[in-house]
C-alpha atoms as a PDB file:
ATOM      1  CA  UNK A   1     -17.048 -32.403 -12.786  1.00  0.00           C
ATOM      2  CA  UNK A   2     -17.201 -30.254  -9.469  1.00  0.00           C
ATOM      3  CA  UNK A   3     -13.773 -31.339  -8.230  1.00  0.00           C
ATOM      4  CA  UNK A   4     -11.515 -29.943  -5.759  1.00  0.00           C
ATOM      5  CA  UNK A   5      -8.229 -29.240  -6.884  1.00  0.00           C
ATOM      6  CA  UNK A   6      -5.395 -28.617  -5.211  1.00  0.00           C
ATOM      7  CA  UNK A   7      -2.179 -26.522  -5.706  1.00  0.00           C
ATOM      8  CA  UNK A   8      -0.367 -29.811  -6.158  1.00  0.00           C
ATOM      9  CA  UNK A   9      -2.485 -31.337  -8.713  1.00  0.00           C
ATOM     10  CA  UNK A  10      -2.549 -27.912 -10.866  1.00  0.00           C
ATOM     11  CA  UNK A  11       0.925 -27.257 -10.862  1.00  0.00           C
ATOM     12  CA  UNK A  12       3.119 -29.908  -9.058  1.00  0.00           C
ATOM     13  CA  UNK A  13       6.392 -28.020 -10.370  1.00  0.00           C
ATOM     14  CA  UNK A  14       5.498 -24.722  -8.611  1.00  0.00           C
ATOM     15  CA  UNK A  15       7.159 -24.148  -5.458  1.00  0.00           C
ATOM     16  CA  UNK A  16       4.900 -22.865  -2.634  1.00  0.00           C
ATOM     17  CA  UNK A  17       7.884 -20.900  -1.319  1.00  0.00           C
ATOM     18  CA  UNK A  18       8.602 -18.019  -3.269  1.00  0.00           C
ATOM     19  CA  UNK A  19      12.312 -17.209  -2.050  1.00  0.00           C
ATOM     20  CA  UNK A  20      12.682 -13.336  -1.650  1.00  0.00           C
ATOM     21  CA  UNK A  21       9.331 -12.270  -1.496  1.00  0.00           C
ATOM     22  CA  UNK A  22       7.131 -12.040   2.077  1.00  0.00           C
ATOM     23  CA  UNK A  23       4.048 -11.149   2.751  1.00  0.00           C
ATOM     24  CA  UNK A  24       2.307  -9.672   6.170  1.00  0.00           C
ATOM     25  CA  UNK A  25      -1.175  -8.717   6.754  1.00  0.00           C
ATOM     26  CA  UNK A  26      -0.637  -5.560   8.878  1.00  0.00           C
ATOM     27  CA  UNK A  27      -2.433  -1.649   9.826  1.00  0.00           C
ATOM     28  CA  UNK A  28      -2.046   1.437   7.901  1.00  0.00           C
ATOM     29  CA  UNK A  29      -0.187   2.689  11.061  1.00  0.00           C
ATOM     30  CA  UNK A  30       1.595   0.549  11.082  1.00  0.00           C
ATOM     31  CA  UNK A  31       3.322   1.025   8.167  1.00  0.00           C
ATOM     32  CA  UNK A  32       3.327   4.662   8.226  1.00  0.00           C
ATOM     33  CA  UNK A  33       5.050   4.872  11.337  1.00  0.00           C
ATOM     34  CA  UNK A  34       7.529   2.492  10.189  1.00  0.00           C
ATOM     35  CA  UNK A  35       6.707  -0.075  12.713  1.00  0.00           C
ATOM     36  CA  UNK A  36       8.284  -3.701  12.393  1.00  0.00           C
ATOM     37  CA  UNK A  37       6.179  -6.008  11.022  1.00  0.00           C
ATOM     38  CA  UNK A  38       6.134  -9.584  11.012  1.00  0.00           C
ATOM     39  CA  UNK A  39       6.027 -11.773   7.641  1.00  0.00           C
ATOM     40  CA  UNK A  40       5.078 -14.961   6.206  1.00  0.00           C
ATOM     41  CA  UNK A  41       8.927 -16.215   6.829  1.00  0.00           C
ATOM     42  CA  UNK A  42       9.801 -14.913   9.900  1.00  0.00           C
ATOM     43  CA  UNK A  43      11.419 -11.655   8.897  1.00  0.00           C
ATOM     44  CA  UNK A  44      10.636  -8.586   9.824  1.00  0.00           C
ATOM     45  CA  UNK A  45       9.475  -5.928   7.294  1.00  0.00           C
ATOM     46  CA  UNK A  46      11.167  -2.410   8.846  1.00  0.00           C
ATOM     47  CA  UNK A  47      11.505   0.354   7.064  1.00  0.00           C
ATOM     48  CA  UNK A  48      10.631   3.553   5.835  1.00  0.00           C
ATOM     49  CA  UNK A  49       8.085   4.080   2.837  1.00  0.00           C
ATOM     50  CA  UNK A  50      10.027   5.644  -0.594  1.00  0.00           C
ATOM     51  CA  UNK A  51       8.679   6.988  -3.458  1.00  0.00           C
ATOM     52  CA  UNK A  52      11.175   5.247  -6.298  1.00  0.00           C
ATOM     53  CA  UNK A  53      12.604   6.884  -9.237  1.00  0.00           C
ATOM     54  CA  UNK A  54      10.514   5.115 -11.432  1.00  0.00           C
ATOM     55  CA  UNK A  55       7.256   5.691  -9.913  1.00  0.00           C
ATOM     56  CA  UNK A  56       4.496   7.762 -11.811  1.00  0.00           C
ATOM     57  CA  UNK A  57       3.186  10.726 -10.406  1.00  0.00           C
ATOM     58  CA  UNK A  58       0.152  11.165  -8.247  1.00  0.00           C
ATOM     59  CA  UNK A  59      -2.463  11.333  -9.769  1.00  0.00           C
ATOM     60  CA  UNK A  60      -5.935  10.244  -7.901  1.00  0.00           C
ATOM     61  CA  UNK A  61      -8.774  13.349  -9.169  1.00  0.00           C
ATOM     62  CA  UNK A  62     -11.729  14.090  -6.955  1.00  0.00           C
ATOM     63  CA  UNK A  63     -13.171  11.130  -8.513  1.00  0.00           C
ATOM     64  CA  UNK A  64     -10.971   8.568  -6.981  1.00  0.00           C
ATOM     65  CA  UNK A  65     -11.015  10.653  -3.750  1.00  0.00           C
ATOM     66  CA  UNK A  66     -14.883  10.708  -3.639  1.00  0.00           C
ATOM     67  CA  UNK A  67     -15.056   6.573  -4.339  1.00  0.00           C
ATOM     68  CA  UNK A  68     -12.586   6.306  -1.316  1.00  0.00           C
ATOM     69  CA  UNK A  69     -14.346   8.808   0.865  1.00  0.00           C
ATOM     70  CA  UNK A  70     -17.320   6.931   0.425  1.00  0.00           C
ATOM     71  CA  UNK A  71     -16.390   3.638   0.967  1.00  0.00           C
ATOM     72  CA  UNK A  72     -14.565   5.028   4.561  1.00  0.00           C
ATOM     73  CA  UNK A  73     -17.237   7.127   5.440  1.00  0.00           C
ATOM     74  CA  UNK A  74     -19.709   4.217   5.200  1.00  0.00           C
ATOM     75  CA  UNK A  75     -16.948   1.840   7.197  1.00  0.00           C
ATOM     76  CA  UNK A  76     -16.450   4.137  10.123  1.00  0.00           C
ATOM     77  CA  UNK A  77     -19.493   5.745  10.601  1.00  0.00           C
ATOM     78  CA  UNK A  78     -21.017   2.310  11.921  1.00  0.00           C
ATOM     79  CA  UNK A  79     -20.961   0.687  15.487  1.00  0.00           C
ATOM     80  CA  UNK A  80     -17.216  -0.858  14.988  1.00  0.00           C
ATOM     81  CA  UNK A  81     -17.868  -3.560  12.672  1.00  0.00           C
ATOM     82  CA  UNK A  82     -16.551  -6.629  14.003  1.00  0.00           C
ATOM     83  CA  UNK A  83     -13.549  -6.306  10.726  1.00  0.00           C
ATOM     84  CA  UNK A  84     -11.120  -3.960   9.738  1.00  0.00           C
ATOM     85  CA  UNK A  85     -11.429  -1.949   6.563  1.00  0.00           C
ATOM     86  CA  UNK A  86      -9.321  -3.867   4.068  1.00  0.00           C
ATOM     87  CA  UNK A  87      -7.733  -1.622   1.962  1.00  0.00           C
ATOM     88  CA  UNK A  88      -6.211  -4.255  -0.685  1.00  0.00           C
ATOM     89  CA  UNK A  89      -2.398  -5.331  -0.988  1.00  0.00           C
ATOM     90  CA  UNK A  90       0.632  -2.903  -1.347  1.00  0.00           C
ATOM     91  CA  UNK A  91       4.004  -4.190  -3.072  1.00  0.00           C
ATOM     92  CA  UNK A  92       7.015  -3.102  -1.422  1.00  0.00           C
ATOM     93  CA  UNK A  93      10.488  -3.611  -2.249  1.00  0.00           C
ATOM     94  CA  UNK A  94      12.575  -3.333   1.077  1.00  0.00           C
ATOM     95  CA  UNK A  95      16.297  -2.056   0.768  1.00  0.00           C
ATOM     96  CA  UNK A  96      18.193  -2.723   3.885  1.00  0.00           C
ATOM     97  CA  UNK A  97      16.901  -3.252   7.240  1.00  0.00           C
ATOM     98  CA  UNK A  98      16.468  -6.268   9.440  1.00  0.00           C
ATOM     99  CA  UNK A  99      14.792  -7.017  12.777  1.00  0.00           C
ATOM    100  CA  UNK A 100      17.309  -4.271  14.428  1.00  0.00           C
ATOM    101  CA  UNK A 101      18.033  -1.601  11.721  1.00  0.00           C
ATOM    102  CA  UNK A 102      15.058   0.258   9.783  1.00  0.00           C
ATOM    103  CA  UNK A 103      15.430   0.085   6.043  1.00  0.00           C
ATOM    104  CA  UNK A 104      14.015   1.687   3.040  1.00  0.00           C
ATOM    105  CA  UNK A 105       9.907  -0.025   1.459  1.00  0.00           C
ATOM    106  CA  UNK A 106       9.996   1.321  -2.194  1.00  0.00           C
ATOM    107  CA  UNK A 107       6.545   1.583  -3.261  1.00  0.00           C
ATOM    108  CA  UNK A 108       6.042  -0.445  -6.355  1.00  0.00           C
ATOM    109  CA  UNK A 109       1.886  -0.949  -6.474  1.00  0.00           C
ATOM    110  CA  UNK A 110       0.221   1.245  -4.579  1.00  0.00           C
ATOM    111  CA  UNK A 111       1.447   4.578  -4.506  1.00  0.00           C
ATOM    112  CA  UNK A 112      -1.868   6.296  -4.911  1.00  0.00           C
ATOM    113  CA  UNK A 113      -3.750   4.694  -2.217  1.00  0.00           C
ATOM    114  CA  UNK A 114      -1.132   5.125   0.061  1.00  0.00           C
ATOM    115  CA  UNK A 115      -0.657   9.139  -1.147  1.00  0.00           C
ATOM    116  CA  UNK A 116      -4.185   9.397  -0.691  1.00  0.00           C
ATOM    117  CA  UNK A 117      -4.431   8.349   2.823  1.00  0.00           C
ATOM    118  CA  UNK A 118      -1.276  10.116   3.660  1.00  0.00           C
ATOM    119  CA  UNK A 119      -2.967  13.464   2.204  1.00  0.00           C
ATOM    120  CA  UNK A 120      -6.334  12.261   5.101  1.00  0.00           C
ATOM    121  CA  UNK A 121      -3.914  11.536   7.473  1.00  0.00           C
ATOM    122  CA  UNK A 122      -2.507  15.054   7.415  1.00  0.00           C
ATOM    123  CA  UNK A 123      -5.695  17.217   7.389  1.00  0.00           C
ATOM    124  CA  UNK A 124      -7.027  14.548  10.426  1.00  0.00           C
ATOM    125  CA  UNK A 125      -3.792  14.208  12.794  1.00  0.00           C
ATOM    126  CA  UNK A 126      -1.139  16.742  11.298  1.00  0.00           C
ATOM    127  CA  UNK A 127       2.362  15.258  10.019  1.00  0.00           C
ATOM    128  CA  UNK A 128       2.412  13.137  13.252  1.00  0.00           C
ATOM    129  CA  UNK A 129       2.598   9.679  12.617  1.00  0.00           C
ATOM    130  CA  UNK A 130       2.243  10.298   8.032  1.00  0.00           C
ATOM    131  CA  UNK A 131       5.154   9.081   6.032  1.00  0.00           C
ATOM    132  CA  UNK A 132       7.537  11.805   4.732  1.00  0.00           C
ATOM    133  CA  UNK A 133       7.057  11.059   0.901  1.00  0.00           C
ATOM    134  CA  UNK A 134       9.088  13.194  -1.198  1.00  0.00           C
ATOM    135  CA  UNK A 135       7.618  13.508  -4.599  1.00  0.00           C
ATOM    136  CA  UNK A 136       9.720  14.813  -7.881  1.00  0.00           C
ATOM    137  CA  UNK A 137       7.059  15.176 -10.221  1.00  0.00           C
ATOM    138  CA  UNK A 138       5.971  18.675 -10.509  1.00  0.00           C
ATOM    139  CA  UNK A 139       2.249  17.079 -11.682  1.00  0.00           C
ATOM    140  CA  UNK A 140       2.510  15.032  -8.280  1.00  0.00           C
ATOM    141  CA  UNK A 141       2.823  18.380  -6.623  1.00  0.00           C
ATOM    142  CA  UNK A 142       0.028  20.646  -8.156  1.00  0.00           C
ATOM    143  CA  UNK A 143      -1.890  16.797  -7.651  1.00  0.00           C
ATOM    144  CA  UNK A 144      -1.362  17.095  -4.101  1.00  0.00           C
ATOM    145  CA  UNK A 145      -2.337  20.771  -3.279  1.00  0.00           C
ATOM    146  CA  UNK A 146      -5.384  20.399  -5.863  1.00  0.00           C
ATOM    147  CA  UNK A 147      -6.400  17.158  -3.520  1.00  0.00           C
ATOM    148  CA  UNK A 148      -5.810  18.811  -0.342  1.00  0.00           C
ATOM    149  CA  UNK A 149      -7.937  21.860  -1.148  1.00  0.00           C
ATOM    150  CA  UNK A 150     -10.861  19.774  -2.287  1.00  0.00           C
ATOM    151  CA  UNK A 151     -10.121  17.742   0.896  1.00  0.00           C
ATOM    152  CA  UNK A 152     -10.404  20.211   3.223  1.00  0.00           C
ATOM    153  CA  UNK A 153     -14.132  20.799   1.576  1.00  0.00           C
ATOM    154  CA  UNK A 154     -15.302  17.694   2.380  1.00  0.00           C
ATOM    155  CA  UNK A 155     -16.911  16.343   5.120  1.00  0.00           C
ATOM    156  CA  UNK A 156     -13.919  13.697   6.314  1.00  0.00           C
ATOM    157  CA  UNK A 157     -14.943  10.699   8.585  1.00  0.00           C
ATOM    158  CA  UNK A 158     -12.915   9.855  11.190  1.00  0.00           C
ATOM    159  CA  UNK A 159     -10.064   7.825  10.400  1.00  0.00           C
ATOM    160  CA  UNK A 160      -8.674   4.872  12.715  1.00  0.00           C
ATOM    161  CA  UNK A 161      -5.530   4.359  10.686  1.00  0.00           C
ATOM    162  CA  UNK A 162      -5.286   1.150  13.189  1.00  0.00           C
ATOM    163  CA  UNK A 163      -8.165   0.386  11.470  1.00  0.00           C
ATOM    164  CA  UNK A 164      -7.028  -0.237   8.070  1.00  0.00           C
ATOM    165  CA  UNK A 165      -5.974  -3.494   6.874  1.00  0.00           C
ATOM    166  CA  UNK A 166      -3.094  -3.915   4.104  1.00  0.00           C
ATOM    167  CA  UNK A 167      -1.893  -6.919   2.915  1.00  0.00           C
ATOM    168  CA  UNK A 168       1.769  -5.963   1.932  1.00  0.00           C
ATOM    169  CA  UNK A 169       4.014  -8.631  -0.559  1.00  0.00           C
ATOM    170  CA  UNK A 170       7.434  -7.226   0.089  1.00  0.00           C
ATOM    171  CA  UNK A 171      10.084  -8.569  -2.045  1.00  0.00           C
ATOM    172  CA  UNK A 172      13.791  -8.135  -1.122  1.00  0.00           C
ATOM    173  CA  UNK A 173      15.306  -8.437  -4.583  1.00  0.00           C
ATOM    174  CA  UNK A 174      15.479  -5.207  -7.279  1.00  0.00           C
ATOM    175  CA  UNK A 175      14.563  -8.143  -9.954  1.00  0.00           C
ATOM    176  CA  UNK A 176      11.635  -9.038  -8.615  1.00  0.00           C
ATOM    177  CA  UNK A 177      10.257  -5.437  -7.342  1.00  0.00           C
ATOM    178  CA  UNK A 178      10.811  -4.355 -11.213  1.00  0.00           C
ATOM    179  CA  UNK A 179       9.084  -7.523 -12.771  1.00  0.00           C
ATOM    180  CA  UNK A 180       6.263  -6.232  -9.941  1.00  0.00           C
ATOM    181  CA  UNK A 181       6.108  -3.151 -11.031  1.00  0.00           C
ATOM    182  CA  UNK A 182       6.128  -4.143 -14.410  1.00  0.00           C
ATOM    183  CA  UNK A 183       3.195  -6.727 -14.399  1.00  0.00           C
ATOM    184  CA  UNK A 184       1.322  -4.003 -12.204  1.00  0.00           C
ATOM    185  CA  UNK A 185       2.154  -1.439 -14.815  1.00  0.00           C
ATOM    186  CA  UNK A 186       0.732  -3.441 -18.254  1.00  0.00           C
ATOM    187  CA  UNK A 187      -2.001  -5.851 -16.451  1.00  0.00           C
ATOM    188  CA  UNK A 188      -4.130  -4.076 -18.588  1.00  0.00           C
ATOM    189  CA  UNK A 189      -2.135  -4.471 -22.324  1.00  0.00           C
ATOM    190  CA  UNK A 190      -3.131  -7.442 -24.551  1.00  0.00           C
ATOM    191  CA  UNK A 191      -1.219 -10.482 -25.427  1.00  0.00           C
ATOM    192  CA  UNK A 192       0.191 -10.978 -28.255  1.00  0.00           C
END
């Protein structure tokens, strides 16, 4: 009963291919210096992160801050590890841009991770080198300076934002980054 089974034999219909939709394995600097990255396809994924419209606000509490801390603080403060810290996969939508012309990365999954880091990235290297995320939510904003504050308490390993592995699934089509963001968004709400 302890078969392999392949991708073919589970679903033969299912194209391996999904057109409009890339994926790179890349560094947080990387993509917050709005580097060009190569993908799955060949493409380039250029561009500058953006907060959507749609987006909820920030809000990681000390809690979420504390788990992260930990988990860095216990990655860097070891003899280089022989791996990068993988920080999990971040869903972009890319508007515009190509291998010559930097476009726009909507966040769709991910946003607090990324804020998060951002808000390290700051109090470790100044705005040098952090993406420029503009935030409308007045709750993102008191989020922020409440985060920053109990930030600046801590004691903050040293980042190597070169360091940090993201696996980013960038999709190139509005359809698909709002069916992302809203499987990402109710993952947790039962069938029917």
């Amino acid at each position: 009963m302890n078969q392999a089974v392949s991708e073919r034999q589970f679903a033969p219909h299912l194209s391996l291919d999904v057109e409009g939709i890339t994926v790179a394995s890349t560094n947080l600097d990387n993509v917050f210096n709005a580097r060009k990255i190569p993908s799955s396809d060949g493409s380039c994924i250029f561009g500058s992160l953006n907060l959507p419209e749609y987006q909820r606000p920030y809000r990681w509490s000390e809690g979420q801050l504390a788990r992260l801390l930990d988990d860095l603080q216990g990655f860097f403060s070891t003899d280089a590890p022989g791996h990068d810290f993988y920080l999990g996969s971040i869903i972009l939508h890319q508007q515009g841009g190509d291998g010559r012309e930097r476009g726009i990365l909507n966040i769709i999954d991910g946003q607090q991770r990324i804020t998060s880091l951002a808000l390290l990235h700051c109090l470790q290297k100044g705005d040098k080198g952090a993406p420029a995320l503009e935030f409308n939510s007045p709750e993102s904003y008191r989020r922020i300076q409440h985060n920053l504050r109990w930030l600046e308490q801590q004691k903050l390993p040293r980042i190597d934002f070169s360091r940090i592995n993201v696996t980013l699934v960038v999709t190139r089509r509005e359809d698909d980054a709002y069916r992302f963001f809203e499987t990402q968004n109710t993952s947790g709400v039962r069938l029917s």
